[in-house]
C-alpha atoms as a PDB file:
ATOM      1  CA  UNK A   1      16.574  12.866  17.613  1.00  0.00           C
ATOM      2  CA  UNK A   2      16.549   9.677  15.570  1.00  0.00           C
ATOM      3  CA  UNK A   3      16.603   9.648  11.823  1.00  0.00           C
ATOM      4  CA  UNK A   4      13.476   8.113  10.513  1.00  0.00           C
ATOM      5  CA  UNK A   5      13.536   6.735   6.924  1.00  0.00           C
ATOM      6  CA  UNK A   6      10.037   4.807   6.368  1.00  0.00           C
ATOM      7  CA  UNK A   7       7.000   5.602   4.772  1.00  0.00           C
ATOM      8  CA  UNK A   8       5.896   7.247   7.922  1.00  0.00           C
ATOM      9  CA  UNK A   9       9.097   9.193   8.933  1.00  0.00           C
ATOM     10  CA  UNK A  10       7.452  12.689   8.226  1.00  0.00           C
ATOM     11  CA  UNK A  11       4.635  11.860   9.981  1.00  0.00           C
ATOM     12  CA  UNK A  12       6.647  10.213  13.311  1.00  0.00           C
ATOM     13  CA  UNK A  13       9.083  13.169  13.163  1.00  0.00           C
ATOM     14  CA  UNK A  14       6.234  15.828  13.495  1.00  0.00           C
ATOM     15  CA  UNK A  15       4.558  13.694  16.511  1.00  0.00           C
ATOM     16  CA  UNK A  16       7.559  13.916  18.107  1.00  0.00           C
ATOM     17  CA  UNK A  17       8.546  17.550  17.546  1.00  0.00           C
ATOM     18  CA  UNK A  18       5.107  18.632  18.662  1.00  0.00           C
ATOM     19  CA  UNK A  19       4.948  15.953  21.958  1.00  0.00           C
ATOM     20  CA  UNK A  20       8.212  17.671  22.798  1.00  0.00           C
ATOM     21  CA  UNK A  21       7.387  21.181  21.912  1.00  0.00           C
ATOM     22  CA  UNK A  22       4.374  20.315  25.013  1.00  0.00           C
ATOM     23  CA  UNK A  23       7.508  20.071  27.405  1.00  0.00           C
ATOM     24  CA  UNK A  24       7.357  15.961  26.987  1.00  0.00           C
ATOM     25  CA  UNK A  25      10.345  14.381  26.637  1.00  0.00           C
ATOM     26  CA  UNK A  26       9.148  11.230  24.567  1.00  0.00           C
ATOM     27  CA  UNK A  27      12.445   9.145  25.115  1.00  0.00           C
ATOM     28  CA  UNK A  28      10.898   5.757  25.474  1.00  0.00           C
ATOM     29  CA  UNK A  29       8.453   6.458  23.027  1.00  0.00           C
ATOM     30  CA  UNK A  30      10.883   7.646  20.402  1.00  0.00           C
ATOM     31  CA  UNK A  31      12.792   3.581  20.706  1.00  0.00           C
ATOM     32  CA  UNK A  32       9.440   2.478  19.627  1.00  0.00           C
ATOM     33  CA  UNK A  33       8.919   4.139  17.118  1.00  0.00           C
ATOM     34  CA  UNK A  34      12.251   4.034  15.471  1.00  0.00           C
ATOM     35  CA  UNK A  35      12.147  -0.037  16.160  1.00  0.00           C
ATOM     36  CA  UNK A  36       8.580   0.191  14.033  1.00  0.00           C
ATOM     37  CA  UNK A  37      10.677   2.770  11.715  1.00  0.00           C
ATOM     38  CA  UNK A  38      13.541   0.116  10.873  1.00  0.00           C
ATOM     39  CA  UNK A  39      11.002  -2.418  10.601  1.00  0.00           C
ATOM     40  CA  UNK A  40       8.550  -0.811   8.044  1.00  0.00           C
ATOM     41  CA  UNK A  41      11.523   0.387   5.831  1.00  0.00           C
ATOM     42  CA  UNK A  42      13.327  -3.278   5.656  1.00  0.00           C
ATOM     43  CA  UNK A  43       9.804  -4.435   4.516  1.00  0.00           C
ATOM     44  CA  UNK A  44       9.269  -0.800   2.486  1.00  0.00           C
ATOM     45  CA  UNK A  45       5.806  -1.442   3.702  1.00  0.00           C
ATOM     46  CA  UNK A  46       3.531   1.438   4.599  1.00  0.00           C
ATOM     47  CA  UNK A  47       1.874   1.048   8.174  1.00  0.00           C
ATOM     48  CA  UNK A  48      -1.404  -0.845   7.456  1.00  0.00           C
ATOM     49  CA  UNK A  49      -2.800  -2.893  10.266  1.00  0.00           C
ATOM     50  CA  UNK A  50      -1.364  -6.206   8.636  1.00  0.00           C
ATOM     51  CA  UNK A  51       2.616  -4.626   8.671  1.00  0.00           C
ATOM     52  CA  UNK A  52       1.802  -3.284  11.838  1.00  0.00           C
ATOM     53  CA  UNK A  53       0.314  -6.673  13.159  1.00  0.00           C
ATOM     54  CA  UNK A  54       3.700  -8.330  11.535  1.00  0.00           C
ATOM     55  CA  UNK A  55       5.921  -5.954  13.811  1.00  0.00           C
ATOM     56  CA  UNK A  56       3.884  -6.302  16.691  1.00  0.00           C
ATOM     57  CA  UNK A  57       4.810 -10.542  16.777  1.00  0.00           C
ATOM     58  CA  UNK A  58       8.626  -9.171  16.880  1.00  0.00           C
ATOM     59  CA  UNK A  59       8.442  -7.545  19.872  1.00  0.00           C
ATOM     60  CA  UNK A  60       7.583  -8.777  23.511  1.00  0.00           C
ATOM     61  CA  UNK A  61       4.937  -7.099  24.717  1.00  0.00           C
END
């Protein structure tokens, strides 16, 4: 499982632990996450609908 180090890491790790402990696997959703992860801690910005509205514009959706 990826390492998350943002604001929101404990948060993003529990989501995960508990979509997985529901027999999901999560794989695609984990490289999301982690990308929004990287992005929030280079900013150290916590995930407010203006960061998240800043990461959105660099990915293609």
């Amino acid at each position: 499982m990826t390492t998350f180090t943002s604001i929101v890491s404990a948060t993003t790790t529990d989501y995960l632990t508990l979509k997985r402990a529901l027999g999901r696997q999560y794989a695609g959703e984990e490289r999301v996450l982690a990308h929004l992860d990287q992005l929030l801690a280079a900013r150290r910005a916590d995930l407010t609908a203006e960061t998240f509205a800043g990461c959105v514009s660099h990915w293609s959706i």
